[in-house]
Structures are given as structure tokens and as C-alpha cells.
N, C-alpha and C. Protein backbone atom coordinates (compact mmCIF):
# COMPACT_ATOMS: atom_id res chain seq x y z
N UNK A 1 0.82 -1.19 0.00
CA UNK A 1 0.00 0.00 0.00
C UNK A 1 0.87 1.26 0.00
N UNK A 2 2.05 0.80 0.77
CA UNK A 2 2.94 2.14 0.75
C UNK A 2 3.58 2.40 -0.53
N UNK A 3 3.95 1.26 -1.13
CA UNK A 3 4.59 1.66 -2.93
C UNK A 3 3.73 2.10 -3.78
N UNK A 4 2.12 2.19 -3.17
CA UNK A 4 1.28 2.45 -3.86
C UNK A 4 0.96 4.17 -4.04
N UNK A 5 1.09 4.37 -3.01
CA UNK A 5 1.05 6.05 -2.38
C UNK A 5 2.56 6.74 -3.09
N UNK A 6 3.30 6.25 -2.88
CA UNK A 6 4.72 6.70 -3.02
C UNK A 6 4.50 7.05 -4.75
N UNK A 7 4.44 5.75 -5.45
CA UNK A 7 4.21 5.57 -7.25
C UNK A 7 3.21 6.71 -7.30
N UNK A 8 1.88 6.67 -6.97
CA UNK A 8 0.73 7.77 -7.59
C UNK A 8 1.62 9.17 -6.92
N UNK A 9 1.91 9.59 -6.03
CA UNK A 9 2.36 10.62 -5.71
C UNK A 9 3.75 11.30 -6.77
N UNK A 10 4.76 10.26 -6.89
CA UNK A 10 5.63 10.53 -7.96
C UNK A 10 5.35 10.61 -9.10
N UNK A 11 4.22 9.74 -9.75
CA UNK A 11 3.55 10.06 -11.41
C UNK A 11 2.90 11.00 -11.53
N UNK A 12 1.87 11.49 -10.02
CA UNK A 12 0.76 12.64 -9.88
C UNK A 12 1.95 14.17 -10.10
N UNK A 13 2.99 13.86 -9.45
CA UNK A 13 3.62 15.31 -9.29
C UNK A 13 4.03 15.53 -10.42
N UNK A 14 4.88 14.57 -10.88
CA UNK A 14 5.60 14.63 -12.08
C UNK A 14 4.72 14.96 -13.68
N UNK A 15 3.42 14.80 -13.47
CA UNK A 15 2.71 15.24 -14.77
C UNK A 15 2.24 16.33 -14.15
N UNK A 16 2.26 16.71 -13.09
CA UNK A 16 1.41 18.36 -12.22
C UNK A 16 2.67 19.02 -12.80
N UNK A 17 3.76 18.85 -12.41
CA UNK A 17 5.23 19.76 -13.15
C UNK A 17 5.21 20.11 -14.65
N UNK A 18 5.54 18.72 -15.38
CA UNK A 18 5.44 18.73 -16.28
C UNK A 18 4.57 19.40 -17.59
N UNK A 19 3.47 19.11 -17.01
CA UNK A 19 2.26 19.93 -17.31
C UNK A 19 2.04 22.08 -17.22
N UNK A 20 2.62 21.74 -16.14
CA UNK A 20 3.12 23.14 -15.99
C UNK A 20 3.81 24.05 -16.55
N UNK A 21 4.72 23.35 -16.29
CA UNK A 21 6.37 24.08 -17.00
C UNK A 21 5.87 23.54 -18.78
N UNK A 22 5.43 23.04 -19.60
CA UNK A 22 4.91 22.84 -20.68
C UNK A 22 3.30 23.98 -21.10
N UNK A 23 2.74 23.60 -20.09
CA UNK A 23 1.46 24.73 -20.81
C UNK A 23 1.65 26.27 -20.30
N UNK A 24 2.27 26.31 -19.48
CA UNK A 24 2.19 27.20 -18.68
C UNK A 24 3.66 28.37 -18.62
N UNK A 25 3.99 27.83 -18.18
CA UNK A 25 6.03 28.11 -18.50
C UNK A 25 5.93 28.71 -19.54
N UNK A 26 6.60 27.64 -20.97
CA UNK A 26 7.03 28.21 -21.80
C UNK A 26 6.41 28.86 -22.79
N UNK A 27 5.05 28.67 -22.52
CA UNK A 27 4.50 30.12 -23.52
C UNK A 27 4.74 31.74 -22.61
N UNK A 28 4.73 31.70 -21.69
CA UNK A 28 5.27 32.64 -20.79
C UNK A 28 6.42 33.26 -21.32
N UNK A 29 7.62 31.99 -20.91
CA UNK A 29 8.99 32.66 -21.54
C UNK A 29 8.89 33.13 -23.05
N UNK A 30 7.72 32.67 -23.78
CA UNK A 30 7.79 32.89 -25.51
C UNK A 30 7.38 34.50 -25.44
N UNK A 31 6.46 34.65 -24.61
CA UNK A 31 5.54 36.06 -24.48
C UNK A 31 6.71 37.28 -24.00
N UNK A 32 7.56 36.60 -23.06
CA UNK A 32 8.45 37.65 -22.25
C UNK A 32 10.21 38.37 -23.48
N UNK A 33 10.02 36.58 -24.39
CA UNK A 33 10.76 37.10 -25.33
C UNK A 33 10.66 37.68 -26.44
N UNK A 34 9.19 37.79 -26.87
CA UNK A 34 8.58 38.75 -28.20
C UNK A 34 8.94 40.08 -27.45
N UNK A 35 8.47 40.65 -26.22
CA UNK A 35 8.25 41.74 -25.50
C UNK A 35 9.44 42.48 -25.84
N UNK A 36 10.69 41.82 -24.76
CA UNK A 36 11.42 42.28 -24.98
C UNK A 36 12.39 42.63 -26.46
N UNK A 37 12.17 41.60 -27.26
CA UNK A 37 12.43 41.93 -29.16
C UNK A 37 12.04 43.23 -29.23
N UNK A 38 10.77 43.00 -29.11
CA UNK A 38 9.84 44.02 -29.84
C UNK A 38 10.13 45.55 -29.19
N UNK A 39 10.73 45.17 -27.95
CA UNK A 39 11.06 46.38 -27.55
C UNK A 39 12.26 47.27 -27.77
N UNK A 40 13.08 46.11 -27.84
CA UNK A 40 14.83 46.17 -28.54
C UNK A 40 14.23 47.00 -30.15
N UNK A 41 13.53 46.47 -31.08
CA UNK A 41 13.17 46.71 -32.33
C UNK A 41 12.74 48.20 -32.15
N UNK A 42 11.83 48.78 -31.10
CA UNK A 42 11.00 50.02 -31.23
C UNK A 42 12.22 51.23 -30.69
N UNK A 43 12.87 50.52 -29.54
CA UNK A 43 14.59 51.46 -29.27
C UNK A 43 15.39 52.12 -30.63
N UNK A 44 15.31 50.50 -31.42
CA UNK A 44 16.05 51.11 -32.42
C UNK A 44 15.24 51.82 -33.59
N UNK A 45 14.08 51.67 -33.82
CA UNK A 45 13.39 52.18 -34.82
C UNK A 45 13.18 54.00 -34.43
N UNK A 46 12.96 54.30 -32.94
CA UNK A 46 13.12 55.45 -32.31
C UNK A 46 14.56 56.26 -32.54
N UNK A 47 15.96 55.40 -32.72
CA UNK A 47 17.09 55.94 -32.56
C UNK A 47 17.31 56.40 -34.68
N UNK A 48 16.63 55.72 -35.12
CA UNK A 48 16.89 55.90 -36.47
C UNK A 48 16.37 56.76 -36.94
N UNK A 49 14.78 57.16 -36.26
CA UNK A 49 14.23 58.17 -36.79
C UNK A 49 14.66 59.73 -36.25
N UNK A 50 15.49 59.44 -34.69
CA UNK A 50 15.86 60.47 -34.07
C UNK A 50 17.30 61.03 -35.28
N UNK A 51 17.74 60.30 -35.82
CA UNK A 51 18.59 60.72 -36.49
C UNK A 51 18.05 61.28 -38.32
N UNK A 52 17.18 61.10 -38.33
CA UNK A 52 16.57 61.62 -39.84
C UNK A 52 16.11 62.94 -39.72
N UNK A 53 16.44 63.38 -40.81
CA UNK A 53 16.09 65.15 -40.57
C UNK A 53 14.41 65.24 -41.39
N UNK A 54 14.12 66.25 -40.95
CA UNK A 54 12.47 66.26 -41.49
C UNK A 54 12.30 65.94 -43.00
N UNK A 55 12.99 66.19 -43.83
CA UNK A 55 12.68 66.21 -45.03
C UNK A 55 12.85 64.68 -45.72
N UNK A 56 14.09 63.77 -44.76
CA UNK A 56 14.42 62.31 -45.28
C UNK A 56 13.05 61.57 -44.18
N UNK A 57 12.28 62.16 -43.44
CA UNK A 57 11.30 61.18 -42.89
C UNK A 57 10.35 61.43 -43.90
N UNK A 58 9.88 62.88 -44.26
CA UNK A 58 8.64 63.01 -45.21
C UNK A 58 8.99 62.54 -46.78
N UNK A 59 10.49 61.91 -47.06
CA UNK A 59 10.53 61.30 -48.01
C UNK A 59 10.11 59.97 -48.18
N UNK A 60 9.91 58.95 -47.11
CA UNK A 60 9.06 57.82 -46.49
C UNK A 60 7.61 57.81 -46.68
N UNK A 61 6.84 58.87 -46.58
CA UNK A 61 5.69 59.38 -46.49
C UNK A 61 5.12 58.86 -47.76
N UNK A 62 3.81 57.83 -48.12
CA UNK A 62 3.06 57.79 -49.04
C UNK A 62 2.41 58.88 -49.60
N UNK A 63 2.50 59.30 -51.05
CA UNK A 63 2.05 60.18 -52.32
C UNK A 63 0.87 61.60 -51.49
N UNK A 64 0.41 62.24 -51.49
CA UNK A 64 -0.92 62.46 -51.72
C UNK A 64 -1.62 62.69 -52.73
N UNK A 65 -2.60 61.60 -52.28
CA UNK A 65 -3.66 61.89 -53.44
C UNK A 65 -4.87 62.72 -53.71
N UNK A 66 -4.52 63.57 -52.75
CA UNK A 66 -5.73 64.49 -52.73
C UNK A 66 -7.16 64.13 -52.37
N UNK A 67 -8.03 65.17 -52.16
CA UNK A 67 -9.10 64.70 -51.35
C UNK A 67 -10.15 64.37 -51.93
N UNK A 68 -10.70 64.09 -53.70
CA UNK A 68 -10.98 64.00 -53.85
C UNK A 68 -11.96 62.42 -53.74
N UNK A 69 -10.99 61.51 -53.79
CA UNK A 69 -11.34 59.69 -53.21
C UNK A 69 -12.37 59.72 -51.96
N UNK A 70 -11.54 61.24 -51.08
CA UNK A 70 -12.46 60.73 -49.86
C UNK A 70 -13.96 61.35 -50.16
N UNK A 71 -14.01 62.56 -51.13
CA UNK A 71 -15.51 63.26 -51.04
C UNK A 71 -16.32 61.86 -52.00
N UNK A 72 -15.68 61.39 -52.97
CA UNK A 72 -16.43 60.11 -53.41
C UNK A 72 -17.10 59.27 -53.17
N UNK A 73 -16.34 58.74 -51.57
CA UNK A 73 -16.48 57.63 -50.60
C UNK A 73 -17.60 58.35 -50.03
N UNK A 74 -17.60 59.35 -49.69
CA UNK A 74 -18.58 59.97 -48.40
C UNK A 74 -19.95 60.24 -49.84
N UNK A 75 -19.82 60.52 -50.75
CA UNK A 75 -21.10 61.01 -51.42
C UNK A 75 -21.29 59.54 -51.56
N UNK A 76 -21.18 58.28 -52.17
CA UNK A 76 -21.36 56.98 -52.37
C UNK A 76 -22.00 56.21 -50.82
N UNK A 77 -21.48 56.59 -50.15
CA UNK A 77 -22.24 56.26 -48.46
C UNK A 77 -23.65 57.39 -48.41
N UNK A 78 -23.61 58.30 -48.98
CA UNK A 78 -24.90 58.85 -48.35
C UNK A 78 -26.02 58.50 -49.10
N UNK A 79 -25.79 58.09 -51.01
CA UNK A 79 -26.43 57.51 -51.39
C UNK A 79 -27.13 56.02 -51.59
């Protein structure tokens, strides 16, 4: 009876751990290491733009197309 207690207690813990540190754990550590990437990435995306002068950021800048698309959209919705 006692090898019996001892066995379920060592298989019970060992899938309670296991289980853990698997569902639980390492999507954790996955979450804590996008974070910090993503944060490393936005440092440097901040340090690159701190170094661009106004005219090489508004060279980045998509076309304008003027406002005419949007009075289109808005007369096509009211009709």
C-alpha cells in the first residue's frame, strides 16, 4: 500500500510539473521574449528616426492623393 502512495504521488507530481512548466512556463517565456524583441526593435526604430532630418522622414511618407477619393467615398455612403 505504501509503494502504492509513493508511485501515484511521484507520477501525480511529475505530470502536475510537467504539465506546468509545458502549458504554462514556456508560452510565458515565448511572451516575455517577443516583449522584450519588440522592444529592442522600437529602441532602435526610435534611434533611427531620431537621427533623420524632417525632409528624409517626409521622403518615407506615401504620395498624396488628394481629397478628392475621400468626397467620393462619403457622397457613395450617403447615397
Amino acid at each position: 500500500m505504501e509503494l502504492c502512495i509513493q508511485l501515484s504521488i511521484t507520477m501525480l507530481g511529475k505530470q502536475l510539473i510537467q504539465n506546468n512548466l509545458f502549458e504554462i512556463g514556456i508560452p510565458k517565456l515565448k511572451k516575455l521574449i517577443r516583449y522584450i524583441q519588440s522592444e529592442q526593435g522600437a529602441f532602435q526604430e526610435e534611434e533611427r528616426q531620431k537621427k533623420l532630418r524632417r525632409y528624409e522622414t517626409d521622403h518615407f511618407l506615401e504620395p498624396f492623393g488628394g481629397l478628392t477619393p475621400e468626397y467620393m467615398e462619403m457622397s457613395q455612403l450617403q447615397t
